[in-house]
Protein backbone atom coordinates (compact mmCIF):
# COMPACT_ATOMS: atom_id res chain seq x y z
CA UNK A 1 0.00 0.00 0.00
CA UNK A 2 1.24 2.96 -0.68
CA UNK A 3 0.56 5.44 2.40
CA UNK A 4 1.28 8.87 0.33
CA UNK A 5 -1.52 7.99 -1.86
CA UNK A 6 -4.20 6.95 0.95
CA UNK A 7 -3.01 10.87 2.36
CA UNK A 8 -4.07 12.11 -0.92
CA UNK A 9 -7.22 10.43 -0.76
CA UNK A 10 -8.15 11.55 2.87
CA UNK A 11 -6.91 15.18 1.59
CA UNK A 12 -9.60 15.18 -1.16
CA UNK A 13 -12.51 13.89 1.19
CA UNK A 14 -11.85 16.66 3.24
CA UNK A 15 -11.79 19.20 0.53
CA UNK A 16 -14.97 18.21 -1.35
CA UNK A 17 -16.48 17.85 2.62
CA UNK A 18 -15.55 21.35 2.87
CA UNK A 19 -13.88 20.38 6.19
CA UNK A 20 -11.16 22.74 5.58
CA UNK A 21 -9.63 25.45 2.66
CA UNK A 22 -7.92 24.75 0.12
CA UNK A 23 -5.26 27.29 1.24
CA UNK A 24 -4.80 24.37 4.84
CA UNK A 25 -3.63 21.83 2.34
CA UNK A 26 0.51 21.89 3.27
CA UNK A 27 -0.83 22.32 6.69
CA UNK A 28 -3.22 18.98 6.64
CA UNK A 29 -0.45 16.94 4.46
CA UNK A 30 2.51 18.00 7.49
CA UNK A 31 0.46 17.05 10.34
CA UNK A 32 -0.80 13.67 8.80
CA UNK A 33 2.93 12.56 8.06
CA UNK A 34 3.75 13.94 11.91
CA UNK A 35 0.88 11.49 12.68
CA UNK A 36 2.91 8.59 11.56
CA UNK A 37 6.35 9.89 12.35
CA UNK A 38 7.26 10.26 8.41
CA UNK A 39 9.98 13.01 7.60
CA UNK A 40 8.48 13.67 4.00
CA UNK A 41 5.54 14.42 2.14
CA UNK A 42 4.95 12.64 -1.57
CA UNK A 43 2.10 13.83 -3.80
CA UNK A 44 0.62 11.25 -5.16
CA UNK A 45 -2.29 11.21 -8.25
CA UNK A 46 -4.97 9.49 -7.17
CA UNK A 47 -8.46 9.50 -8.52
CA UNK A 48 -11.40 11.44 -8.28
CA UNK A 49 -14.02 9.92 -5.48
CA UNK A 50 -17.43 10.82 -3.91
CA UNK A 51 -16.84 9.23 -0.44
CA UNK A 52 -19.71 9.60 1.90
CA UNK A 53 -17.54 8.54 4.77
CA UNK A 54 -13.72 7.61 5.29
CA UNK A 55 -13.80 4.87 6.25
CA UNK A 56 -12.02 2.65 3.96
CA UNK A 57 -9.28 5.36 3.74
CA UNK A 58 -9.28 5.23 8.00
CA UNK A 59 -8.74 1.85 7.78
CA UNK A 60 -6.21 1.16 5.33
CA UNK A 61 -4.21 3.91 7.51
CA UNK A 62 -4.71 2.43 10.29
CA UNK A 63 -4.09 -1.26 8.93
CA UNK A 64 -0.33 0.26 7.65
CA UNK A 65 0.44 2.37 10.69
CA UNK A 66 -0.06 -1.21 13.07
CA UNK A 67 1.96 -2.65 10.43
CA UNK A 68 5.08 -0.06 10.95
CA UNK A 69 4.58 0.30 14.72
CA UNK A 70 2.63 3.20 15.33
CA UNK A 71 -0.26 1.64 16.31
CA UNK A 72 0.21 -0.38 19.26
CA UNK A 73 -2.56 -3.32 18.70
CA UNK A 74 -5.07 -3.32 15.90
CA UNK A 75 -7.74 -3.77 17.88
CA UNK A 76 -11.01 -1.76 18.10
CA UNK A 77 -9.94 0.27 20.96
CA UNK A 78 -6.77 1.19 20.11
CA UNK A 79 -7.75 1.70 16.34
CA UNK A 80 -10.23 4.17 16.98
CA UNK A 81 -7.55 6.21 19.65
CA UNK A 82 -5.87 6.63 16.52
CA UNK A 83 -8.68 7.70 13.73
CA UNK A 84 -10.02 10.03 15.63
CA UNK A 85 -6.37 11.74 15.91
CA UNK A 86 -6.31 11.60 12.11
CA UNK A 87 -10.06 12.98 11.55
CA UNK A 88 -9.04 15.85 14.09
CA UNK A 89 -6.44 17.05 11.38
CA UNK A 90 -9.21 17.46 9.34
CA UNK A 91 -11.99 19.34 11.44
CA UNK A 92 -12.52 22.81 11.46
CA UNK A 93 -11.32 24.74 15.43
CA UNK A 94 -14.81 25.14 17.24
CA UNK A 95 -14.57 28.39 17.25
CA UNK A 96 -14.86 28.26 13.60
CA UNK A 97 -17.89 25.86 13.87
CA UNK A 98 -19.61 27.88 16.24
CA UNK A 99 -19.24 30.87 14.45
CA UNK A 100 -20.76 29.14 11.11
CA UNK A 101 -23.07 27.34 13.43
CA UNK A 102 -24.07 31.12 14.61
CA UNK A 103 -24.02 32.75 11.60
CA UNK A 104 -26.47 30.36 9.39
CA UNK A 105 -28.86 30.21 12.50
CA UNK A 106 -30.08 33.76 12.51
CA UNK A 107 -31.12 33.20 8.50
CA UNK A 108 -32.37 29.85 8.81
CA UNK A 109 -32.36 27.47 12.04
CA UNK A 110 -32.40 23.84 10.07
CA UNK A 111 -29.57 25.41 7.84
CA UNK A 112 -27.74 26.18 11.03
CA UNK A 113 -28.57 22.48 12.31
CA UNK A 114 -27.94 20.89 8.96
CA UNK A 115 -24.48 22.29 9.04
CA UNK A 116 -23.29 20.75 12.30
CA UNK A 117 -25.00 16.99 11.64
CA UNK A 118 -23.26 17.15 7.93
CA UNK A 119 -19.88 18.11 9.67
CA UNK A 120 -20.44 15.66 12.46
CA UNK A 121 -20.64 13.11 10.00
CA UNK A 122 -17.87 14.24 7.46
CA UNK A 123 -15.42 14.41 10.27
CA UNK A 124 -16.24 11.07 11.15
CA UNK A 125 -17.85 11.84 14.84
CA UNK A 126 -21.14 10.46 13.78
CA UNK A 127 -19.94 6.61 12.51
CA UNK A 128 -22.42 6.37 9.98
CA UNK A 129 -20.38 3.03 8.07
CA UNK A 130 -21.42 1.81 11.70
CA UNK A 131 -24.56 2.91 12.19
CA UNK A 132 -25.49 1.62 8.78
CA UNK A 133 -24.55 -2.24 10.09
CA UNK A 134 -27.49 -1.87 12.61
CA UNK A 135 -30.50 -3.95 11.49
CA UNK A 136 -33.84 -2.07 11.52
CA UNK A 137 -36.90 -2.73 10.66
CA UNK A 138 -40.18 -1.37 11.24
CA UNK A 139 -43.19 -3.73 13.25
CA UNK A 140 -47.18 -2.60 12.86
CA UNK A 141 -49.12 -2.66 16.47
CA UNK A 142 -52.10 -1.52 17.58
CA UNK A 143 -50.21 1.28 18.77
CA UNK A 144 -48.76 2.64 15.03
CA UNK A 145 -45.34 1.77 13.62
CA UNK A 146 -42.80 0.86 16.19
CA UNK A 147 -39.32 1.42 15.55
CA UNK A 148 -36.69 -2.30 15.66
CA UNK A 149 -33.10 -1.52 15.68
CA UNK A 150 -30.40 -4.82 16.47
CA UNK A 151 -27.64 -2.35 17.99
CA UNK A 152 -24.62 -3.74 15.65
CA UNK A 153 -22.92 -0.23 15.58
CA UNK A 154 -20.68 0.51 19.03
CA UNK A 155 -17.45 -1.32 19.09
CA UNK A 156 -17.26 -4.74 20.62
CA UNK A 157 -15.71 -4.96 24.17
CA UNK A 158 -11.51 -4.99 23.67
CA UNK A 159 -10.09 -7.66 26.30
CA UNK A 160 -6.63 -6.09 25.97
CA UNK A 161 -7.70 -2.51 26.31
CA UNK A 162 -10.02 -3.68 29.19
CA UNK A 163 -6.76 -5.58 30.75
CA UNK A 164 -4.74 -2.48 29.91
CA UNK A 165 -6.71 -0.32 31.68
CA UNK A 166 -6.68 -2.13 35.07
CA UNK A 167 -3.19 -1.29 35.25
CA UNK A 168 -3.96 2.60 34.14
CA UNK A 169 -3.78 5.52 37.11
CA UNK A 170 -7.05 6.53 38.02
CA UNK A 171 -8.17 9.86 35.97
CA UNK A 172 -11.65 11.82 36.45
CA UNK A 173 -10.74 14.19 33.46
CA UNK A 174 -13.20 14.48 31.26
CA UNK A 175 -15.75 13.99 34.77
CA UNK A 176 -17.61 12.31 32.14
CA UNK A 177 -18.48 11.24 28.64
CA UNK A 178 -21.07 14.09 28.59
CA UNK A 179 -18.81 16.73 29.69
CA UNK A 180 -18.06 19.61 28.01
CA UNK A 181 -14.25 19.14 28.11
CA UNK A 182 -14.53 16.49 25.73
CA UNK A 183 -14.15 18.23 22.93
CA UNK A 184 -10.62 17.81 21.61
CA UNK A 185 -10.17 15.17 24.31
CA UNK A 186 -7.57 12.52 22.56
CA UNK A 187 -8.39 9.71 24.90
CA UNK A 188 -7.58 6.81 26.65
CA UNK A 189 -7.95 3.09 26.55
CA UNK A 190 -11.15 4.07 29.23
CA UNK A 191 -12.75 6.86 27.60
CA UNK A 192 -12.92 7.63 23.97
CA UNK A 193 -11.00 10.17 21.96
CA UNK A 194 -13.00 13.20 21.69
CA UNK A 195 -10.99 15.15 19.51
CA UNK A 196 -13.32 15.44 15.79
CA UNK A 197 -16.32 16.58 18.48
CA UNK A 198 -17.25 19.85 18.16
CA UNK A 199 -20.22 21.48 19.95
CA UNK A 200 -22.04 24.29 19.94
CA UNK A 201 -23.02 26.65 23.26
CA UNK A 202 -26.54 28.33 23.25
CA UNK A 203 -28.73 29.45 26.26
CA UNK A 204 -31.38 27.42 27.78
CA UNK A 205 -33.16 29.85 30.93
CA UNK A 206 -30.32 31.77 30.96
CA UNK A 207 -28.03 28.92 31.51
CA UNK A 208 -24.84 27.73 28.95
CA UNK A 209 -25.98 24.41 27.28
CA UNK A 210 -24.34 22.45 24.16
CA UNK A 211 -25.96 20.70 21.44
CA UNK A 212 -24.00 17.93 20.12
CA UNK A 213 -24.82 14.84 17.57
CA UNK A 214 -24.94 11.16 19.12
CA UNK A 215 -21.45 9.24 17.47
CA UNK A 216 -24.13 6.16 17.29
CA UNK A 217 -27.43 7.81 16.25
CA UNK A 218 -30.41 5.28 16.51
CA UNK A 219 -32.28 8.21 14.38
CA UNK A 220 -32.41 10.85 11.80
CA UNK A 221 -30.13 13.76 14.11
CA UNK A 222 -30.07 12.25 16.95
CA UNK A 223 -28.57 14.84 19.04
CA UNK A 224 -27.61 15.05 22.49
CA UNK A 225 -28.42 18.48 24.65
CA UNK A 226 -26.32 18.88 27.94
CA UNK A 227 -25.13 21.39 31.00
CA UNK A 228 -22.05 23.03 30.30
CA UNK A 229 -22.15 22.00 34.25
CA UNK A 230 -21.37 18.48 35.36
CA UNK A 231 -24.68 18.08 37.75
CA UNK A 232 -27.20 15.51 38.20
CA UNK A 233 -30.02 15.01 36.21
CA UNK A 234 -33.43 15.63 37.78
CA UNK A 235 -37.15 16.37 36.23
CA UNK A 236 -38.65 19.53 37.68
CA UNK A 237 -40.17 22.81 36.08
CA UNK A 238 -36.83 23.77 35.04
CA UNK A 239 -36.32 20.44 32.77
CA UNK A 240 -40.25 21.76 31.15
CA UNK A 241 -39.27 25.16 30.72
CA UNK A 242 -35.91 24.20 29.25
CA UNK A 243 -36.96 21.60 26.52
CA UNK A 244 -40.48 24.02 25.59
CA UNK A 245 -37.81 26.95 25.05
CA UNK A 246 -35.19 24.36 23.08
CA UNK A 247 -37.78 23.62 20.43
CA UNK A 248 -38.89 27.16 20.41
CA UNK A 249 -36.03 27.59 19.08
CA UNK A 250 -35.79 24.17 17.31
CA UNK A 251 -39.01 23.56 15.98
CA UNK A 252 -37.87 21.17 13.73
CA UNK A 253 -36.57 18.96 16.38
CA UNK A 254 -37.95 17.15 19.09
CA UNK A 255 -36.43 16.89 22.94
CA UNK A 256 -36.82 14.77 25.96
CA UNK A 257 -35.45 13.58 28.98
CA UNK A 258 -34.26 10.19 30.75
CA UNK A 259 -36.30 9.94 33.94
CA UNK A 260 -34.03 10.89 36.95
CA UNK A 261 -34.67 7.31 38.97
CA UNK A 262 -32.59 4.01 38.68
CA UNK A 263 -34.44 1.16 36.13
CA UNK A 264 -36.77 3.89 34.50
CA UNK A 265 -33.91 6.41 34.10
CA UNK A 266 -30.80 6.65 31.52
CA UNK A 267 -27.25 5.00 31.53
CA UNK A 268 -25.51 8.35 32.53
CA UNK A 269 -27.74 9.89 35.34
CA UNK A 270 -24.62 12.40 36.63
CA UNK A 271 -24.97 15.06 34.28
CA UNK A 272 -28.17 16.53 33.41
CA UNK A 273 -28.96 16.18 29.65
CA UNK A 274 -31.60 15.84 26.40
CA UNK A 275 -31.29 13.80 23.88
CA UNK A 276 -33.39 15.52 20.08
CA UNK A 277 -33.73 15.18 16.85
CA UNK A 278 -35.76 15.25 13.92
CA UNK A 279 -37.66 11.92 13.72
CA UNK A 280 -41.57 11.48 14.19
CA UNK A 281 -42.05 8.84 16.37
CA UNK A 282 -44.86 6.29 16.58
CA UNK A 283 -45.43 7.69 19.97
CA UNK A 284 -45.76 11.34 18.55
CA UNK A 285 -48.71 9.67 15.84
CA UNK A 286 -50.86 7.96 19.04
CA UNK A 287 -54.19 9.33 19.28
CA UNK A 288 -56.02 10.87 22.22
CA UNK A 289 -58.32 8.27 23.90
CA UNK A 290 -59.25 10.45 27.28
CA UNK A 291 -59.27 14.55 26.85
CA UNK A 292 -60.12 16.24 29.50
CA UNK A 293 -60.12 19.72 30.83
CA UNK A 294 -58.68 21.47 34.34
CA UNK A 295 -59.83 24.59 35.77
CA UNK A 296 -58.00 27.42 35.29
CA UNK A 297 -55.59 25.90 32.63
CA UNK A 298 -58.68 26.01 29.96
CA UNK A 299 -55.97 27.30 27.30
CA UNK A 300 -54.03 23.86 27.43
CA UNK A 301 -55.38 20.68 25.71
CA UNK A 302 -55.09 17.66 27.84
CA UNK A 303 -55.65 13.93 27.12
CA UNK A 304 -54.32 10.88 27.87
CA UNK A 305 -53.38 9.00 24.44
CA UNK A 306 -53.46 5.06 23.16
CA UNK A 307 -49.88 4.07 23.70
CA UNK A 308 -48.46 0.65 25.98
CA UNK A 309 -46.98 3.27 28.63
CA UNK A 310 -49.02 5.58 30.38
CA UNK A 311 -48.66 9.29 28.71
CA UNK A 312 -50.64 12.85 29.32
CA UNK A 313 -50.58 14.91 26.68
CA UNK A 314 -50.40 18.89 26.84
CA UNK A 315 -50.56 21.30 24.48
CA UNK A 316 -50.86 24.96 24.46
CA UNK A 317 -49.81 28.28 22.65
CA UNK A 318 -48.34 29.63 25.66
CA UNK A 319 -45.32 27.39 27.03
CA UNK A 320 -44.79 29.35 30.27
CA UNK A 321 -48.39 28.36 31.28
CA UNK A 322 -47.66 24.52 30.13
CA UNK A 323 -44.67 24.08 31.71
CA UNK A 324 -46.56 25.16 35.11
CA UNK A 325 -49.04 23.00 34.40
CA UNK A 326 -46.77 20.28 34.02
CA UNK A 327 -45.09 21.24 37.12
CA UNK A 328 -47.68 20.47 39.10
CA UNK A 329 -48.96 17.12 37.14
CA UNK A 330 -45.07 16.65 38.17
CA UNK A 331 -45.72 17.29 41.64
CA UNK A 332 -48.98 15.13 42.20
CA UNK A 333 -47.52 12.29 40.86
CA UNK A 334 -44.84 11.86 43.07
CA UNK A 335 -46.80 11.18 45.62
CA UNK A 336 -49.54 9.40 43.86
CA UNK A 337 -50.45 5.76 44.60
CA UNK A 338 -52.76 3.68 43.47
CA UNK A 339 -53.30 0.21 45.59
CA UNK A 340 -55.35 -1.42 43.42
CA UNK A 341 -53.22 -1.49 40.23
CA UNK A 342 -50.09 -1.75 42.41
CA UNK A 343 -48.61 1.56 42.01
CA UNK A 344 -47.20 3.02 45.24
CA UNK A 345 -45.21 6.29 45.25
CA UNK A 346 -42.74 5.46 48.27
CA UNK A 347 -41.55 2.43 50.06
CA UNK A 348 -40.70 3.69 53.52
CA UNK A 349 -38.72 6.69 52.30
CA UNK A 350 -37.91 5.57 48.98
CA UNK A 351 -39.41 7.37 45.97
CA UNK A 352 -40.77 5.50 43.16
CA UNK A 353 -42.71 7.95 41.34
CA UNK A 354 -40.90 10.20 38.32
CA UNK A 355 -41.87 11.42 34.67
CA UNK A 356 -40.39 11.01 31.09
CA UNK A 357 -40.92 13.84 29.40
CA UNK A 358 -40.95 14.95 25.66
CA UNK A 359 -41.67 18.34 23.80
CA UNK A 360 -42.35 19.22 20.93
CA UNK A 361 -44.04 21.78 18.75
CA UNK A 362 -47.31 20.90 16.41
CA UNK A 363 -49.27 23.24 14.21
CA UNK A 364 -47.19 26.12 15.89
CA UNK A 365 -48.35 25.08 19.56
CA UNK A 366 -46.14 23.58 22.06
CA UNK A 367 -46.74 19.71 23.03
CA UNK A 368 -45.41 18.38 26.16
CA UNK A 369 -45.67 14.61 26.77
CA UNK A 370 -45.50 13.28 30.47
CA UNK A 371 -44.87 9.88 30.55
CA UNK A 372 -45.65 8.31 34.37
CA UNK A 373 -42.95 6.23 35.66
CA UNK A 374 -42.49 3.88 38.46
CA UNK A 375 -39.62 1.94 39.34
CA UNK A 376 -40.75 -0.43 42.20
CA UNK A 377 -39.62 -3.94 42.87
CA UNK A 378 -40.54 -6.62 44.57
CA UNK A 379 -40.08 -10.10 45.67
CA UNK A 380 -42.25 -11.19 41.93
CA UNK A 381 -40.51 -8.80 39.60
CA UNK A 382 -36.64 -7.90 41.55
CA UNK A 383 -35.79 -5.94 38.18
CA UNK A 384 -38.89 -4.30 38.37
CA UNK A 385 -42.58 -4.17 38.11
CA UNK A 386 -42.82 -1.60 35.56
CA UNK A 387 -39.90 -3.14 33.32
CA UNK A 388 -39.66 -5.79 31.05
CA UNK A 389 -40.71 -8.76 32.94
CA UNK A 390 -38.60 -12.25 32.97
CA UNK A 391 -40.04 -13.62 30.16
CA UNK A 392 -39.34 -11.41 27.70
CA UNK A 393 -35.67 -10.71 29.09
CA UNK A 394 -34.42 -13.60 26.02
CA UNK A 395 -35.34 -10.27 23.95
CA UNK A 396 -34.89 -6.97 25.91
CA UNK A 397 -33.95 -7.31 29.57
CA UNK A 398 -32.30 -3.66 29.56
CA UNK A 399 -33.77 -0.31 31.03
CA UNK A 400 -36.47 1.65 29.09
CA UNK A 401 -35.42 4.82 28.54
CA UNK A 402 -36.40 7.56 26.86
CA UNK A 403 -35.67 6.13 23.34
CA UNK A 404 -37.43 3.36 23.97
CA UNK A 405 -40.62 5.15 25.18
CA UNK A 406 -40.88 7.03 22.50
CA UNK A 407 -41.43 3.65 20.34
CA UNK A 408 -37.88 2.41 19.13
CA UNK A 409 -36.24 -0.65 20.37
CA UNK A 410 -32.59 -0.94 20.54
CA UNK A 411 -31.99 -4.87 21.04
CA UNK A 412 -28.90 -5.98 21.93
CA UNK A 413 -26.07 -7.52 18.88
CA UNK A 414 -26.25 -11.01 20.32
CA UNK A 415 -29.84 -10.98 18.65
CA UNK A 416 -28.29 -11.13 15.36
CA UNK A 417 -26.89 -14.56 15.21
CA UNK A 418 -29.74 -16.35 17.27
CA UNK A 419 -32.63 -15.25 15.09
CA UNK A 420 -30.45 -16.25 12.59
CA UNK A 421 -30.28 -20.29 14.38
CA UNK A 422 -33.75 -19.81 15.19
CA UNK A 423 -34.27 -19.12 11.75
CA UNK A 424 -32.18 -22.34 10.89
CA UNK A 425 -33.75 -24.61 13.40
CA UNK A 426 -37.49 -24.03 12.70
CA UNK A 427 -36.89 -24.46 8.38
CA UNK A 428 -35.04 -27.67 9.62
CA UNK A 429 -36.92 -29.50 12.39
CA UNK A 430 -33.28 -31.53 12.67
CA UNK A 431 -31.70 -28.73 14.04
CA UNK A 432 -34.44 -27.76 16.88
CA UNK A 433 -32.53 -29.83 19.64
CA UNK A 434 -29.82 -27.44 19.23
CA UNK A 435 -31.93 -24.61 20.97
CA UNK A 436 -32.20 -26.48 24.23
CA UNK A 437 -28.17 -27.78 23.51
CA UNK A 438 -26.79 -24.41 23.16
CA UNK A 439 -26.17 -22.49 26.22
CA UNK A 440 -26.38 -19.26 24.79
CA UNK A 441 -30.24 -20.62 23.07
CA UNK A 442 -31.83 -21.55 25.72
CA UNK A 443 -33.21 -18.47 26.76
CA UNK A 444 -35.21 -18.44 23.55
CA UNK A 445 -36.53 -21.98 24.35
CA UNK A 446 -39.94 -21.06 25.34
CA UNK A 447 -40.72 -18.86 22.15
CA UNK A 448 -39.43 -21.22 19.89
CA UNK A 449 -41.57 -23.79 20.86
CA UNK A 450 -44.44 -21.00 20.73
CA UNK A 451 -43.03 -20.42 16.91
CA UNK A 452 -43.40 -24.05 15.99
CA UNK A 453 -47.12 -24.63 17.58
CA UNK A 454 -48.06 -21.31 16.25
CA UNK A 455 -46.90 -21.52 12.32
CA UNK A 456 -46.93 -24.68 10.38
CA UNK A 457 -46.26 -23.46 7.28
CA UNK A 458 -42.77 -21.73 7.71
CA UNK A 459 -40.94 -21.22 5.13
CA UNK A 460 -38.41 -19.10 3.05
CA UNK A 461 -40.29 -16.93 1.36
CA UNK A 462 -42.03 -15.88 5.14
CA UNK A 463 -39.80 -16.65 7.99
CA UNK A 464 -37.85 -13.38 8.19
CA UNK A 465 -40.82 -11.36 7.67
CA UNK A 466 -42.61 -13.74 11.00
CA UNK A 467 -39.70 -13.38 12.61
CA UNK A 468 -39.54 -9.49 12.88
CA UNK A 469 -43.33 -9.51 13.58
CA UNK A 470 -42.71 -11.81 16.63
CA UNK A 471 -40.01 -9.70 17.97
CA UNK A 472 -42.21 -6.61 16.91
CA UNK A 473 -44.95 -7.80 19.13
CA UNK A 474 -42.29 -8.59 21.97
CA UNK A 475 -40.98 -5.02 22.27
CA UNK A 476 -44.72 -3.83 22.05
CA UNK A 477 -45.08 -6.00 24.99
CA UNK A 478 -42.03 -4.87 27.12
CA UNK A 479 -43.55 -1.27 26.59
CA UNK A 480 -46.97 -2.58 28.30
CA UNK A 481 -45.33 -3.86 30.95
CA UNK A 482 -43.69 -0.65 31.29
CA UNK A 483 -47.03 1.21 31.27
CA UNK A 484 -48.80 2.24 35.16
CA UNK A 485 -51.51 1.93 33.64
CA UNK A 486 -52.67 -1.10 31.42
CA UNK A 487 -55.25 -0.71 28.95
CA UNK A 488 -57.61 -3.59 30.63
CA UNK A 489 -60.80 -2.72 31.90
CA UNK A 490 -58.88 -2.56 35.97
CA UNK A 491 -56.20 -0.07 33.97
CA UNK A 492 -59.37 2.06 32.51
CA UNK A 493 -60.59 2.64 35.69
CA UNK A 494 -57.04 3.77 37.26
CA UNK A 495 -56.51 6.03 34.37
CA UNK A 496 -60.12 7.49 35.32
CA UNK A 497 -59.28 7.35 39.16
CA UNK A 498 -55.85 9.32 38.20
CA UNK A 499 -57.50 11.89 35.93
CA UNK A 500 -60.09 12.63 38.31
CA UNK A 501 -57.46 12.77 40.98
CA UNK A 502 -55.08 15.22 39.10
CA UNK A 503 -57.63 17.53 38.35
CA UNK A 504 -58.88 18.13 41.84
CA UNK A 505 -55.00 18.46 43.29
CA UNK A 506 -54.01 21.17 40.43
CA UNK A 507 -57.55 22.45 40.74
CA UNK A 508 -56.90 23.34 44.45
CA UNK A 509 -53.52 24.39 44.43
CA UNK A 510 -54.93 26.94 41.97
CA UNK A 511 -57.26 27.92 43.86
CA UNK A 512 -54.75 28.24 47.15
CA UNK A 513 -52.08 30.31 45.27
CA UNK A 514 -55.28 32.89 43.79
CA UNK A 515 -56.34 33.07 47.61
CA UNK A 516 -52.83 34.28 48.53
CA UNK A 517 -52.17 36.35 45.10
């Protein structure tokens, strides 16, 4: 291989990605050959290409510099260490990203947001030749069109690196993978290189906040909103008023929040962050099935809507007055229990009760979903009652978070080779002892004897498209469990108990605060 000629290559993506100036061409060629410790630069002729990503120039760079001893191991870990170092020659100083970022936003706000997502992904940040190995499909419920993703994209678990960094000193800089000092971060066999990130600062109630796109988007700009301060996440008025004034200014994007307690909440709960984009959801589609009205708030449409979790839906012209309205929705639910469909807000002095909540904006009004979570155990269900029960744990065992709420599964990779025996097995009844054999099967034993009772005439031309309706109907059926409130005739009577419930408590705190005011 010659390496000259893959530096030409990357030089040209870069160019026609308008990731740099023609005039930063020396500049780009002296740093890449510092990169591998070359004393001289060669221009090569190489042909003209329309890459949409590097990738295959990232690689063949990175396969050569483990060849000549700059790259320590070629595996995943220590690979990407390295590409990132290389895209970072390439991206623009955030300065100058924020400034274009800036500049395109007071003409036109999805010209402003287009700009970032097309850099993120030129520069590599956003992996789309990843991404674009997840498998996703699309499964029809009663509920609308859920979203099924097989998560193929992150990077495998590296046993060296993972050895490796046992032996590392202890470092809390970057505090965490959310943190602001990522950007330009280079790395370390622990924590990702950071350094093709780039961010942009706006205000959210008078507050710095950065708007970032996920590396491993599970949607069209899926972006990630966080505190230029490293503090918890929790839900209060601040979180409403915060997401209705991001997609005030955003109204092409949607934005919500992880819940702030342990099995209903997100992965990283220590830093207070949204995750947006612009993708309808089947959530965003369900229809109203309960609308109802509270006194005093008569400008705000309230219902509760047909969807497996339990969701109130507000909307309004005025998003100071919805965010206090969902404030105190906030606030009654905390402490709301219901005995008789086994929600309790506190064991002893341990809360239960929290909200996910999305916003939006819909024929120029603001829409704020609150989704009611609960995240009791007990001696039945020890992962939770509101979680995906044991049984379907062979498909989705992990928290459901906001992502997931909204209507999109992200299944684990191991799903990807046993559909693919399951598949096997039930065309070839030969084969179906080797789902009890196979340690790693067995979880799926139940449903595949299900499978076999419940189709006889699997075949070829149907099997895959059976297959992602089974697992369809499994996710739909993980999001029921998740939902307070079931849609049985005991769950229509809680909903009606809650509404009624609700009303009065907002109803006579409005009343209170007039008295006083």
């Amino acid at each position: 291989m010659n390496i000259y000629k893959e530096f030409e290559r990357l030089v040209n993506y870069g160019l026609k990605k308008e990731l740099f100036e023609k005039e930063d061409t020396t500049y780009i060629r002296n740093s890449l050959i510092e990169i591998f410790k070359l004393d001289e630069y060669i221009i090569e002729e190489v042909s003209d290409e329309n890459l949409e990503n590097p990738t295959e120039i990232l690689d063949n760079l990175l396969n050569y510099a483990f060849e000549t001893g700059v790259l320590e191991s070629n595996s995943p870990v220590y690979r990407d260490l390295l590409d990132t170092k290389i895209m970072n020659v390439l991206t623009p100083r955030p300065s100058q990203v924020i400034r274009e970022f800036d500049n395109r936003y007071k003409e036109d706000k999805i010209s402003a947001t287009d700009y970032l997502y097309d850099l993120s992904k030129s520069c590599d940040y956003v992996r789309t030749s990843r991404i674009a190995q997840n498998i996703t499909w699309k499964s029809d419920t009663e509920y609308g069109e859920i979203d099924i993703t097989i998560n193929l994209s992150k990077p495998e678990k590296d046993p060296k690196a993972i050895a490796e960094a046992r032996n590392m000193k202890s470092a809390s800089y970057p505090k965490c993978l959310l943190c602001k000092e990522n950007v330009g971060y280079s790395g370390r066999l622990n924590h990702p290189a950071r350094q093709n990130l780039r961010v942009v600062p706006f205000e959210l109630k008078n507050e710095e906040w950065n708007l970032q796109y996920s590396p491993y988007s599970y949607y069209n700009e899926h972006c990630i909103i966080f505190s230029s301060n490293h503090v918890p996440m929790v839900i209060n008025k601040n979180t409403f008023d915060r997401n209705l004034e991001f997609v005030e200014k955003f109204p092409h994007y949607f934005i919500g929040s992880n819940a702030d307690l342990p099995i209903v909440g997100g992965s990283i709960l220590t830093h207070d962050h949204y995750q947006g984009g612009r993708y309808e959801f089947a959530m965003a589609k369900a229809e109203d099935v309960y609308k109802f009205e509270i006194k005093g708030y008569e400008d705000v449409d309230l219902s509760i809507i047909k969807w497996p979790l339990s969701v109130l839906r507000l909307s309004s012209d005025n998003r100071e007055v919805l965010s206090e309205l969902g404030d105190k929705i906030l606030s009654h639910w905390r402490n709301y229990s219901d005995e008789a469909v086994g929600v309790y807000a506190y064991s002893k002095d341990t809360p239960h009760n929290t909200i996910t909540p999305i916003a939006r904006m819909r024929n120029n009004k603001y829409e704020l979903d609150l989704v009611l979570r609960n995240n009791r155990c007990d001696e039945t269900y020890l992962d939770g009652i509101f979680h995906p029960h044991k049984e379907l744990h062979h498909i989705k065992k992990e928290n459901i978070g906001l992502i997931e709420v909204l209507g999109l599964a992200v299944l684990p990779s191991r799903l990807k080779e046993e559909l693919a025996v399951i598949k096997d097995c039930l065309l070839d009844n030969t084969k179906a002892n080797i789902i009890n054999e196979d340690e790693n099967m067995k979880i799926h034993l139940d449903w595949f004897n299900r499978l076999k009772e419940n189709y006889s005439d699997l075949n070829e031309g149907n099997i895959d498209f059976i297959l992602e309706k089974e697992v369809g109907d499994i996710f739909k059926t993980v999001l029921e469990h998740c939902g307070v409130f079931k849609w049985n005739e005991d769950g229509k009577k809680a909903i009606e108990r809650y509404i009624e419930d609700v009303k009065n408590y907002v109803e006579d705190k409005k009343r209170a605060y007039t008295k006083v005011h």
